[in-house]
PDB file of N, CA and C in Angstrom:
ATOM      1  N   UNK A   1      -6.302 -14.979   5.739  1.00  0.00           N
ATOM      2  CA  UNK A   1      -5.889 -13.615   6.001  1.00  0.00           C
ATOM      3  C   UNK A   1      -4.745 -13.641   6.995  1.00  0.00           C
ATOM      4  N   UNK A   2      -4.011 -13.052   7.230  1.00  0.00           N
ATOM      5  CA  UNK A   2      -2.680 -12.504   7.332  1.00  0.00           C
ATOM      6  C   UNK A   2      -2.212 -11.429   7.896  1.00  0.00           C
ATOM      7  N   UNK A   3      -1.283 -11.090   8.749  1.00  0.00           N
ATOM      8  CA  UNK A   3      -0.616  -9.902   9.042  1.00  0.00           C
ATOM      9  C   UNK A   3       0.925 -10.819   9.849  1.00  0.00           C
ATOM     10  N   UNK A   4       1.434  -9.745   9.055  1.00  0.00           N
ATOM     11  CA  UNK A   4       3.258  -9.631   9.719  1.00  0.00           C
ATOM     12  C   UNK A   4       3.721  -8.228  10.226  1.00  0.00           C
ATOM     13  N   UNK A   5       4.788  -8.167  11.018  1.00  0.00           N
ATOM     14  CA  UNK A   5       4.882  -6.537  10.927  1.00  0.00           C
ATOM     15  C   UNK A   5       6.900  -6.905  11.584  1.00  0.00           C
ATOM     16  N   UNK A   6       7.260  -5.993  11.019  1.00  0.00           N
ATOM     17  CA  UNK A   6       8.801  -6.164  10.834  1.00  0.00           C
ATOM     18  C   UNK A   6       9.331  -4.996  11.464  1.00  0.00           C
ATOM     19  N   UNK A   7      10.507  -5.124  12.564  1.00  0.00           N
ATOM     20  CA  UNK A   7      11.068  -3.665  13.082  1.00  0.00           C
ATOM     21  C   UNK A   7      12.222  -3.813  12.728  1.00  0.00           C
ATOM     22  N   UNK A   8      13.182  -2.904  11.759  1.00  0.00           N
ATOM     23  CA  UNK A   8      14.394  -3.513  11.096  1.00  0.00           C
ATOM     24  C   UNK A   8      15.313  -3.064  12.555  1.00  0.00           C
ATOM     25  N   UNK A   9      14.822  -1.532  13.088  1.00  0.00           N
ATOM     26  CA  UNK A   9      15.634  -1.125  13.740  1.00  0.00           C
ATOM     27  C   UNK A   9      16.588  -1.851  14.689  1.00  0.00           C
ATOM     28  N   UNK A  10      15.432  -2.705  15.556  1.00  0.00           N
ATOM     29  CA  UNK A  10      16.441  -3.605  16.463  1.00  0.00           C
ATOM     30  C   UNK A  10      15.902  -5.142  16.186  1.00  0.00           C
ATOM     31  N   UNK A  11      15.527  -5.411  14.851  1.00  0.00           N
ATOM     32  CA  UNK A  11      16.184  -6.368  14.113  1.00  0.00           C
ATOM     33  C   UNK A  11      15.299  -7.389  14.229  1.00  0.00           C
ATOM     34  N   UNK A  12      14.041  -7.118  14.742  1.00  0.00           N
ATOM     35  CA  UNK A  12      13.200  -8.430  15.139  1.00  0.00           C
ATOM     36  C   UNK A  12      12.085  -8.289  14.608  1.00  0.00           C
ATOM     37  N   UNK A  13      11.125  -9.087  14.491  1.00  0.00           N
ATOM     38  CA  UNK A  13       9.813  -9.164  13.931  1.00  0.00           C
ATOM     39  C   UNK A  13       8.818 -10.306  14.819  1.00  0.00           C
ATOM     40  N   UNK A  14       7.668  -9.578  13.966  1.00  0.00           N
ATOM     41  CA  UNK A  14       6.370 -11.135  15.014  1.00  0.00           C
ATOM     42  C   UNK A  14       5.629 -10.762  14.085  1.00  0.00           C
ATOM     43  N   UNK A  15       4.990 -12.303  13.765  1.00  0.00           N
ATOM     44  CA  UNK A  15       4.679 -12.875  12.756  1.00  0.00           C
ATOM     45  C   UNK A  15       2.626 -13.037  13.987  1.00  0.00           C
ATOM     46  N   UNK A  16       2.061 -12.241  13.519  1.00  0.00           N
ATOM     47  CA  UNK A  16       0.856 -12.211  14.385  1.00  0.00           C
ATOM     48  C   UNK A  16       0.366 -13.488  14.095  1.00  0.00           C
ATOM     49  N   UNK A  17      -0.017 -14.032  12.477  1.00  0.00           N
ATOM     50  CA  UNK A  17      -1.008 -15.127  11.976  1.00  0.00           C
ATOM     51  C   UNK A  17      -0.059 -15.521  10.097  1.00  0.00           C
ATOM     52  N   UNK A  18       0.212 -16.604   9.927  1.00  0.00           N
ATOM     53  CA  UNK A  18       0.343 -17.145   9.384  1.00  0.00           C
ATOM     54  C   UNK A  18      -0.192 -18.580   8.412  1.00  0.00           C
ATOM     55  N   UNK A  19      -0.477 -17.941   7.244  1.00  0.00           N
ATOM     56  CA  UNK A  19      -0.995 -19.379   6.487  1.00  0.00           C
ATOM     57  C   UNK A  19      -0.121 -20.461   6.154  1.00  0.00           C
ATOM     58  N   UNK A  20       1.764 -20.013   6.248  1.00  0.00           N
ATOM     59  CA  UNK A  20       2.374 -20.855   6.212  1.00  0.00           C
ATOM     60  C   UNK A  20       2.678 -21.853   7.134  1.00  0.00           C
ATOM     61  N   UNK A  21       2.805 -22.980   6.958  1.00  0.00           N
ATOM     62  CA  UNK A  21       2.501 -23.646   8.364  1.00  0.00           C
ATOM     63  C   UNK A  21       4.308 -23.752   9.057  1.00  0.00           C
ATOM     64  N   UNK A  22       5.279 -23.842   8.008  1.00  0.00           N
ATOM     65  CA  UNK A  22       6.741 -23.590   9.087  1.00  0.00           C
ATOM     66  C   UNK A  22       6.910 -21.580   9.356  1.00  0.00           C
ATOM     67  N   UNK A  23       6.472 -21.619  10.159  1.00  0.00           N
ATOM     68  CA  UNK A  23       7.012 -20.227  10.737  1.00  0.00           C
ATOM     69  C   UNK A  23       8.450 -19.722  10.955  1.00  0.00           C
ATOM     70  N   UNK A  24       9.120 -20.735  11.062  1.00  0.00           N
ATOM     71  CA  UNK A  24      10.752 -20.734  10.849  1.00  0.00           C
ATOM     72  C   UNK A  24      10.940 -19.947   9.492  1.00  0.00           C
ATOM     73  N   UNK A  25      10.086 -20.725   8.320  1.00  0.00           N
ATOM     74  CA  UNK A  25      10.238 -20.928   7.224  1.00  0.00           C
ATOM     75  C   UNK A  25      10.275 -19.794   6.520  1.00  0.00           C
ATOM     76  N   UNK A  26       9.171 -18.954   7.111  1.00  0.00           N
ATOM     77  CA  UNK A  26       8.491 -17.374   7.141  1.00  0.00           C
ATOM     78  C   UNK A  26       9.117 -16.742   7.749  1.00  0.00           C
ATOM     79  N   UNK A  27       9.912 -16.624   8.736  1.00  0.00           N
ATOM     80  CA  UNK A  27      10.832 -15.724   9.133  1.00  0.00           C
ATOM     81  C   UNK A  27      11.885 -15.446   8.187  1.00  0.00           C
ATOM     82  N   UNK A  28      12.667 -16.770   7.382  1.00  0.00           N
ATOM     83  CA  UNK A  28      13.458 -16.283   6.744  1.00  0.00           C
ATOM     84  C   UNK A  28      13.455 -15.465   5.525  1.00  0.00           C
ATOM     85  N   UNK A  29      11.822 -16.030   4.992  1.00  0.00           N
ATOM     86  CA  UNK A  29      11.453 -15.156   3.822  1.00  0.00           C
ATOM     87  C   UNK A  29      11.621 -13.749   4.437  1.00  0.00           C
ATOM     88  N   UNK A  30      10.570 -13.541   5.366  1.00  0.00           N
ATOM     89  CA  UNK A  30      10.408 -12.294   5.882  1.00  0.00           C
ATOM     90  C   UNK A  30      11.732 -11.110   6.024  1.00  0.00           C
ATOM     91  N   UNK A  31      12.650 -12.032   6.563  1.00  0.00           N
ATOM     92  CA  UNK A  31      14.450 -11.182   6.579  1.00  0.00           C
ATOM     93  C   UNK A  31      14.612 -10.735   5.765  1.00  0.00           C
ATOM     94  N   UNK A  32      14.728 -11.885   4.603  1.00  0.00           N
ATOM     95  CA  UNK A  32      15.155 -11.519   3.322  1.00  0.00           C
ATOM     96  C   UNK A  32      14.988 -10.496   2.803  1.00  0.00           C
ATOM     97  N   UNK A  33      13.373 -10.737   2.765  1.00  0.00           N
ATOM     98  CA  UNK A  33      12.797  -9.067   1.521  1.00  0.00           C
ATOM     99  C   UNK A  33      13.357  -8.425   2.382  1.00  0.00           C
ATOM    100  N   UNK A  34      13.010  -8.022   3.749  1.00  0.00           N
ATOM    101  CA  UNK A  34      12.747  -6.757   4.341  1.00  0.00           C
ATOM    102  C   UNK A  34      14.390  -6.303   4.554  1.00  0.00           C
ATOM    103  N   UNK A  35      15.290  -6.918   4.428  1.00  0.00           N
ATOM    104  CA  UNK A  35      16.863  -6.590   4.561  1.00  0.00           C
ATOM    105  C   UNK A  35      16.998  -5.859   3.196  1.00  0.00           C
ATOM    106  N   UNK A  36      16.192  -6.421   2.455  1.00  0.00           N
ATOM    107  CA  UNK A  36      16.951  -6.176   0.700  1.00  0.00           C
ATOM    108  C   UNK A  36      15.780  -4.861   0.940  1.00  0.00           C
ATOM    109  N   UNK A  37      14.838  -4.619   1.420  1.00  0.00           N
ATOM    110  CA  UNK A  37      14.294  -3.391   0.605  1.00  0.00           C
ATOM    111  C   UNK A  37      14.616  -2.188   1.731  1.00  0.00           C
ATOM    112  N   UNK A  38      15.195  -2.598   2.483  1.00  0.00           N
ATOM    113  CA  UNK A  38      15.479  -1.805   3.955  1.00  0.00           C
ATOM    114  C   UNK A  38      15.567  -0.451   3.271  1.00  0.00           C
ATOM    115  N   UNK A  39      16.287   0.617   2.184  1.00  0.00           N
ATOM    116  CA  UNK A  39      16.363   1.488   1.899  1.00  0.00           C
ATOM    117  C   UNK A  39      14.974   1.940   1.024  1.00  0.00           C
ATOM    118  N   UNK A  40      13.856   1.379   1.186  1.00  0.00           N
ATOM    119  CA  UNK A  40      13.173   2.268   0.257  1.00  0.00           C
ATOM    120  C   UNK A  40      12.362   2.912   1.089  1.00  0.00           C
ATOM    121  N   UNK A  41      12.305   4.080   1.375  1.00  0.00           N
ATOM    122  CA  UNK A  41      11.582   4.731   1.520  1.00  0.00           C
ATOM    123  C   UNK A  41       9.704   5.160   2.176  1.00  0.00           C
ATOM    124  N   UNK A  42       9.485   4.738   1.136  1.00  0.00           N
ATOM    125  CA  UNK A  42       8.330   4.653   1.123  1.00  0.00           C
ATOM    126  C   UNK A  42       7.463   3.459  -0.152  1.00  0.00           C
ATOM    127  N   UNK A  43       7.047   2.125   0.078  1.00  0.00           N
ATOM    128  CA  UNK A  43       6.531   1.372  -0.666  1.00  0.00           C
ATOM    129  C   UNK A  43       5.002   0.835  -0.139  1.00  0.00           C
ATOM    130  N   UNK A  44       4.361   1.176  -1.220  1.00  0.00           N
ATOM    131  CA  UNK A  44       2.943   0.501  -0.775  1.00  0.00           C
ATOM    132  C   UNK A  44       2.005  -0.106  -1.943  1.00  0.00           C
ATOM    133  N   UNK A  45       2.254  -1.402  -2.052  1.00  0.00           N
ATOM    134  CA  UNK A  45       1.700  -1.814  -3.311  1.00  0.00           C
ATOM    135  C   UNK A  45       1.236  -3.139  -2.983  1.00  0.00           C
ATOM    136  N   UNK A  46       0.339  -3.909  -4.132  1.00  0.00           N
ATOM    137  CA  UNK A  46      -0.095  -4.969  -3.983  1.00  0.00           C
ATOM    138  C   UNK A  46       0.637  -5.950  -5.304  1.00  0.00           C
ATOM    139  N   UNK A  47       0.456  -6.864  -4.834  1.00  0.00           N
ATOM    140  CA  UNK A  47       1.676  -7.937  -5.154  1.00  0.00           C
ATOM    141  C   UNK A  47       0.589  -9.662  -5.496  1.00  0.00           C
ATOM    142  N   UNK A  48       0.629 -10.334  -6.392  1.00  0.00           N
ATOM    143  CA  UNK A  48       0.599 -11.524  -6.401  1.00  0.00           C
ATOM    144  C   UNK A  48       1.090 -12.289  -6.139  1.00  0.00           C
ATOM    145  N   UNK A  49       0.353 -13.908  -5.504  1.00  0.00           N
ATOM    146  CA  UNK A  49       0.830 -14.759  -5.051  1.00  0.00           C
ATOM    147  C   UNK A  49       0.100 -15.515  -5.034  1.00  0.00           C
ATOM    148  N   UNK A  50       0.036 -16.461  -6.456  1.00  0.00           N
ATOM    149  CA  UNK A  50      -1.069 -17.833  -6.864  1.00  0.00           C
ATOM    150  C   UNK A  50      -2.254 -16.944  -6.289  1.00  0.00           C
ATOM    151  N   UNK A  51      -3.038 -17.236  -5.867  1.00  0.00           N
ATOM    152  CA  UNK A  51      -3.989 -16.510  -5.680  1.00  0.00           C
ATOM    153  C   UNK A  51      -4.379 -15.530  -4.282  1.00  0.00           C
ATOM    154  N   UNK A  52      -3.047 -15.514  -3.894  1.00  0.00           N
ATOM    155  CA  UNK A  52      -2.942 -14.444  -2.680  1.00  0.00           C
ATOM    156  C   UNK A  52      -2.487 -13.218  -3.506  1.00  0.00           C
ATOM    157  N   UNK A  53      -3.551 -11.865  -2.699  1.00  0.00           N
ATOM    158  CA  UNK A  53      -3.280 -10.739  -3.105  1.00  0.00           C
ATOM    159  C   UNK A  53      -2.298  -9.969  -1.743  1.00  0.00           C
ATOM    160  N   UNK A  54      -1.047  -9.968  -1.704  1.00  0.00           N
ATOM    161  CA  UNK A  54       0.246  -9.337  -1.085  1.00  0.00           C
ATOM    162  C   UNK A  54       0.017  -7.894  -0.677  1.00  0.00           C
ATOM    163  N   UNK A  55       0.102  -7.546  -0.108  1.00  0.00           N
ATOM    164  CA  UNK A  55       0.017  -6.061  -0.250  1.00  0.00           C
ATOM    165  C   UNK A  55       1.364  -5.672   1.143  1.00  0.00           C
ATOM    166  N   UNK A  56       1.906  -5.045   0.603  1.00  0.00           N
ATOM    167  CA  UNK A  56       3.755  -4.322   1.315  1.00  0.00           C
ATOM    168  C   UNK A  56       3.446  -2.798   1.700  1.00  0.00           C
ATOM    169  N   UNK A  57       3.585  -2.531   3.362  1.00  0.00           N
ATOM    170  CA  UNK A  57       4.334  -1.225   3.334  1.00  0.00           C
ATOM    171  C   UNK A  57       5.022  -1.252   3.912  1.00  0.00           C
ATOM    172  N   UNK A  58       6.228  -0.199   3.703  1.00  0.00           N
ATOM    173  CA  UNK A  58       7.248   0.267   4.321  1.00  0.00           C
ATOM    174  C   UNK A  58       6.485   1.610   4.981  1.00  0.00           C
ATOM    175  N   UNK A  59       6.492   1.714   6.127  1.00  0.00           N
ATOM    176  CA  UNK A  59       5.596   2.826   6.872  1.00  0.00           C
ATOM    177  C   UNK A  59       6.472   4.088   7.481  1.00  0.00           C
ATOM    178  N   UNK A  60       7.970   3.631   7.275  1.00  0.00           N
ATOM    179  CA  UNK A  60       8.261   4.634   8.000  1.00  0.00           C
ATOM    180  C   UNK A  60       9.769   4.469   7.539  1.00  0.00           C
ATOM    181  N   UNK A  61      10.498   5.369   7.919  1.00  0.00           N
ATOM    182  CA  UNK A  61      11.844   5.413   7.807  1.00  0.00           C
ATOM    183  C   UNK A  61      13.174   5.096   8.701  1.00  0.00           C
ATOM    184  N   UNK A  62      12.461   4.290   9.930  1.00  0.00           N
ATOM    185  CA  UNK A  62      13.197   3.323  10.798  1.00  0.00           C
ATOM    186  C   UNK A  62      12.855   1.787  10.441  1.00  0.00           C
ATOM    187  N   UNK A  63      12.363   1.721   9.059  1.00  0.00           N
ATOM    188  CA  UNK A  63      12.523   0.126   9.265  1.00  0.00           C
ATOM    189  C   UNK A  63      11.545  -0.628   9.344  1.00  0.00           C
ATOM    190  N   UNK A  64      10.125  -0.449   9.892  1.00  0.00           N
ATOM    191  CA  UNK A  64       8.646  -0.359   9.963  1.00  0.00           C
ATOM    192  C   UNK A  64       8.016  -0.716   8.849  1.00  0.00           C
ATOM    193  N   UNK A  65       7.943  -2.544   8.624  1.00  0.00           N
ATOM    194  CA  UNK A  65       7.061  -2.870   7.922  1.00  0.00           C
ATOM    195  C   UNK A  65       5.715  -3.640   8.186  1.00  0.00           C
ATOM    196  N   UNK A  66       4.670  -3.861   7.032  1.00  0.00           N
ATOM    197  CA  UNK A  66       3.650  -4.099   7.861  1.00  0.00           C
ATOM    198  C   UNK A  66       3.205  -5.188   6.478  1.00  0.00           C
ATOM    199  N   UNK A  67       3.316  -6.443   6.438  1.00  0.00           N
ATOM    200  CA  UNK A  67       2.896  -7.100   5.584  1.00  0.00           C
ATOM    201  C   UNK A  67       1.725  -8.185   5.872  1.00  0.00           C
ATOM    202  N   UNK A  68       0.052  -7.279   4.877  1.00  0.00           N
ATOM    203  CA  UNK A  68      -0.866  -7.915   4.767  1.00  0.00           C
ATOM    204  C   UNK A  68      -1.166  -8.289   3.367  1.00  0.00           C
ATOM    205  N   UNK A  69      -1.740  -9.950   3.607  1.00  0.00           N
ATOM    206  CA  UNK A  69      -2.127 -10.820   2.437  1.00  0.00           C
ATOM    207  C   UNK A  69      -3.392 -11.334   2.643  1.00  0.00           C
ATOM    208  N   UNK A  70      -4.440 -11.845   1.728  1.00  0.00           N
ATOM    209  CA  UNK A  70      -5.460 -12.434   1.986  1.00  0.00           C
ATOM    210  C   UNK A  70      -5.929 -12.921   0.274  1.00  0.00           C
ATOM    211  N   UNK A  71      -6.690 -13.637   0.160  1.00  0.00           N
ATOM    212  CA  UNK A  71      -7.186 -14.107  -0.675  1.00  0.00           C
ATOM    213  C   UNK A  71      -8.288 -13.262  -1.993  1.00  0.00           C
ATOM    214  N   UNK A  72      -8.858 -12.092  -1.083  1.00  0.00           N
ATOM    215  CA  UNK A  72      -9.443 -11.257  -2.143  1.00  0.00           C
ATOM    216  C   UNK A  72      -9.298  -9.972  -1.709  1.00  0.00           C
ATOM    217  N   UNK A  73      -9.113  -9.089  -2.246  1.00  0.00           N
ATOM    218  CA  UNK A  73      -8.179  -7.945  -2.969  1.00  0.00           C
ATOM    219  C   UNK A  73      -9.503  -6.888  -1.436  1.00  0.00           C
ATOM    220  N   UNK A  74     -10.451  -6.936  -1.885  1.00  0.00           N
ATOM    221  CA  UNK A  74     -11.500  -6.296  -0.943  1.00  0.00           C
ATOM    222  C   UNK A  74     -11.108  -6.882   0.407  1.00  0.00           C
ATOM    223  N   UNK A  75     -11.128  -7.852   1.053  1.00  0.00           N
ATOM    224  CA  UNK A  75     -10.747  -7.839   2.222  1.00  0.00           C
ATOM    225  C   UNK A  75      -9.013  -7.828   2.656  1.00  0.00           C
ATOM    226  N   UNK A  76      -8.294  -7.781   1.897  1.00  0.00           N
ATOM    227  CA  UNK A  76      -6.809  -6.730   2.289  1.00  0.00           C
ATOM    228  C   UNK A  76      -7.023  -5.191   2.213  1.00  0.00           C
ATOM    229  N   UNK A  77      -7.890  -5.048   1.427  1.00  0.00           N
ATOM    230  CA  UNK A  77      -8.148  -3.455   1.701  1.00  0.00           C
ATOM    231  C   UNK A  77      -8.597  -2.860   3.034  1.00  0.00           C
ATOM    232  N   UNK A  78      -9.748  -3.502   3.624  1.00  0.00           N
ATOM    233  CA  UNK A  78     -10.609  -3.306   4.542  1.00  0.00           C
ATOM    234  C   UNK A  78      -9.627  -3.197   5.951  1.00  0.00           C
ATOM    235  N   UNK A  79      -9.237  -5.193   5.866  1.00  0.00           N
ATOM    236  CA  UNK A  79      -7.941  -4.673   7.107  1.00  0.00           C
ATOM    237  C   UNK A  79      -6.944  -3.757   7.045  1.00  0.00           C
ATOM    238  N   UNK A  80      -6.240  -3.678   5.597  1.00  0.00           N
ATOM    239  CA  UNK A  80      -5.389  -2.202   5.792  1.00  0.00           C
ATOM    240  C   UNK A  80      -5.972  -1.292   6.404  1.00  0.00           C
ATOM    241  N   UNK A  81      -7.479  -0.681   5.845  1.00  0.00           N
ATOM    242  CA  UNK A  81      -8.037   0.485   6.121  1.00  0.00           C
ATOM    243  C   UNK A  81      -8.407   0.455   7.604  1.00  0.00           C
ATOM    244  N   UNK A  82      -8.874  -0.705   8.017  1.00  0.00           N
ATOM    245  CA  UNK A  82      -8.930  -0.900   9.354  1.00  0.00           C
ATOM    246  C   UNK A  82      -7.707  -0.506  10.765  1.00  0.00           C
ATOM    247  N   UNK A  83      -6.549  -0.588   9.770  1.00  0.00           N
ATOM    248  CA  UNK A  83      -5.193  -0.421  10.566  1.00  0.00           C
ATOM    249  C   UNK A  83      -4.709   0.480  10.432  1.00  0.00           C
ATOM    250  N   UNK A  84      -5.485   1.663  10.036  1.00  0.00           N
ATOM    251  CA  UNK A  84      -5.113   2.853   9.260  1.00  0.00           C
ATOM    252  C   UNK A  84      -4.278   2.962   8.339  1.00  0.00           C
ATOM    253  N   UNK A  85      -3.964   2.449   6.893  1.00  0.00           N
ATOM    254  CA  UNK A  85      -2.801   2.103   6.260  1.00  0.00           C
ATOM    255  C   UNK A  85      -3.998   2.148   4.696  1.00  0.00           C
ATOM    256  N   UNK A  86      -3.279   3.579   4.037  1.00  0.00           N
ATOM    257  CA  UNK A  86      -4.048   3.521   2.407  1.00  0.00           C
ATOM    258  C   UNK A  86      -2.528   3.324   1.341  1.00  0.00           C
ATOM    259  N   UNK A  87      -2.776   1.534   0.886  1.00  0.00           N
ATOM    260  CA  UNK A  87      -2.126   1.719  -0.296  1.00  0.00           C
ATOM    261  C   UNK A  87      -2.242   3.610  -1.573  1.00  0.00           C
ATOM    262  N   UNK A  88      -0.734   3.542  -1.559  1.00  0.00           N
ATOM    263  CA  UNK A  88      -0.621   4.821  -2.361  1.00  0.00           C
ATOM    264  C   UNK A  88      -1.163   4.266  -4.106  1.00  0.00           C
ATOM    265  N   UNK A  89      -0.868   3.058  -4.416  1.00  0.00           N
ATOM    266  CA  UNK A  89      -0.697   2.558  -6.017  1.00  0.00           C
ATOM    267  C   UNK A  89      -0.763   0.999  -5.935  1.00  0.00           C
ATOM    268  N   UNK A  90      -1.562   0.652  -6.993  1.00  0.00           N
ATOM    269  CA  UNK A  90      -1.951  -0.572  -6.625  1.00  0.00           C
ATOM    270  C   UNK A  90      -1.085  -1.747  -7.731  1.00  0.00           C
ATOM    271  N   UNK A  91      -0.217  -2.013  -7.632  1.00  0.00           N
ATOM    272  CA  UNK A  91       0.516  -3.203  -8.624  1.00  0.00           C
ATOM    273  C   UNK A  91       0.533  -4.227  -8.767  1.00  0.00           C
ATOM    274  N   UNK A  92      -0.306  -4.598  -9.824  1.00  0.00           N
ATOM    275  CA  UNK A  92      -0.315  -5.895 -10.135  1.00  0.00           C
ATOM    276  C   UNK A  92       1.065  -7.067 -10.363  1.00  0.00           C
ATOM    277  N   UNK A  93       1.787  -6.687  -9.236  1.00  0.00           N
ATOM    278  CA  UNK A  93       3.308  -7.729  -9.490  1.00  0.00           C
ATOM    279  C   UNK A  93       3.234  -8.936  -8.540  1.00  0.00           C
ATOM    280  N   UNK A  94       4.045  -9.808  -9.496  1.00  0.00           N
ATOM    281  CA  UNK A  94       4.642 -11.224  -8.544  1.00  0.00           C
ATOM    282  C   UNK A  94       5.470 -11.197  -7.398  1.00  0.00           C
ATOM    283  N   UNK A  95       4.534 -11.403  -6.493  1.00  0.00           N
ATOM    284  CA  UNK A  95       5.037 -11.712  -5.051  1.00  0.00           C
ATOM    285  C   UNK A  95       6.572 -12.178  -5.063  1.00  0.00           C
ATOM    286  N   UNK A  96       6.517 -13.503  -5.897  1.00  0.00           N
ATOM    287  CA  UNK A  96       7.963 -14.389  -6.155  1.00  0.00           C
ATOM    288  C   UNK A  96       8.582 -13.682  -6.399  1.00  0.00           C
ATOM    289  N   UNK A  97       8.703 -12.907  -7.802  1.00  0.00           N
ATOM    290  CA  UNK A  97       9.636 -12.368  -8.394  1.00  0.00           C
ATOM    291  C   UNK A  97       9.888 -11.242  -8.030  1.00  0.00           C
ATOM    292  N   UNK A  98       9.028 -10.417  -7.147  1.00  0.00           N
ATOM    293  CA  UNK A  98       9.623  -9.291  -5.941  1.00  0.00           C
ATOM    294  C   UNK A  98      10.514 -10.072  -5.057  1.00  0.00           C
ATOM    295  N   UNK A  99      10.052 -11.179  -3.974  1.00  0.00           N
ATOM    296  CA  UNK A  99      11.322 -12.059  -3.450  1.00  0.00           C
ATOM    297  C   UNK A  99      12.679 -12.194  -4.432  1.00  0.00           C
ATOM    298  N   UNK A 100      12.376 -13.148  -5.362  1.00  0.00           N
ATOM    299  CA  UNK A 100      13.821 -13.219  -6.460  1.00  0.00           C
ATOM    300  C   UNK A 100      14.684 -11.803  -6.230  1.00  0.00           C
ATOM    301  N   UNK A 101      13.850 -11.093  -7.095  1.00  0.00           N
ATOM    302  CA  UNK A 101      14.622  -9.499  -7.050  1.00  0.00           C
ATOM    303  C   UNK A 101      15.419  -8.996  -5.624  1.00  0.00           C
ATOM    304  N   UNK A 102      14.883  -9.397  -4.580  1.00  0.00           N
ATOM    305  CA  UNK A 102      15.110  -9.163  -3.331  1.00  0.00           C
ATOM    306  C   UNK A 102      16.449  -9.728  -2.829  1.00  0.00           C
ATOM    307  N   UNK A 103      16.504 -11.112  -3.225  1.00  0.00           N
ATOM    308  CA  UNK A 103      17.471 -11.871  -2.990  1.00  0.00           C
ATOM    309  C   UNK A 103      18.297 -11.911  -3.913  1.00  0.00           C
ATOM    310  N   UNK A 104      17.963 -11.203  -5.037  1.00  0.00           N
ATOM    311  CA  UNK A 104      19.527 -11.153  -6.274  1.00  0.00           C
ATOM    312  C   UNK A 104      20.553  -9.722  -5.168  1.00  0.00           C
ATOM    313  N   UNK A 105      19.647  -8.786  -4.134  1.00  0.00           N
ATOM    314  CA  UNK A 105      20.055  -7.703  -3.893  1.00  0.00           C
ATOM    315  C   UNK A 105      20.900  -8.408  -2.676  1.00  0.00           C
ATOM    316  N   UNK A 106      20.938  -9.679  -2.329  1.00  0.00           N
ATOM    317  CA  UNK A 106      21.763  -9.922  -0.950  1.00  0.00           C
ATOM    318  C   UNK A 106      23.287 -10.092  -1.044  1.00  0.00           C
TER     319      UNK A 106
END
């Protein structure tokens, strides 16, 4: 289990707990998406990843993201709900190929 949380505004992030073991490595992912999706609005969905269930929000309209992952679909719910945070729609999409997409946008 997992949590990230991203402030685009003044450009920094902290990475609370990580399963990846280069954290360097995860920061840059982390830029990436969150530069490329910087204009949406409002996103809250769940995402695959080999057998990590992803789940993305964009919480706010300064930039405010909050990215939790975990291994079964019930306990990413719980900590969302725990953090006050209700996925709007639940999507069964590739983690990767949300990244790809992300990085065709750089």
């Amino acid at each position: 289990m997992g949590l990230a949380a991203y402030n685009e505004e003044n450009g920094c992030f902290d990475i609370v707990s990580s399963s990846v073991g280069d954290v360097m490595g995860t920061r840059r992912i982390f830029n990436k998406l969150f530069s490329s999706v910087g204009q949406v609005v409002l996103e809250k969905k769940v995402y695959k990843l080999g057998e990590l269930e992803v789940w993305l929000a964009h919480i706010d309209q300064l930039g405010n993201f909050v990215l939790i992952y975990g291994e079964k679909e019930l306990e990413l719910h719980e900590l969302a709900s725990g953090l006050g945070f209700e996925p709007d729609k639940i999507v069964k999409e590739s983690f990767a190929e949300m990244l790809y997409k992300a990085e065709k946008k750089l």
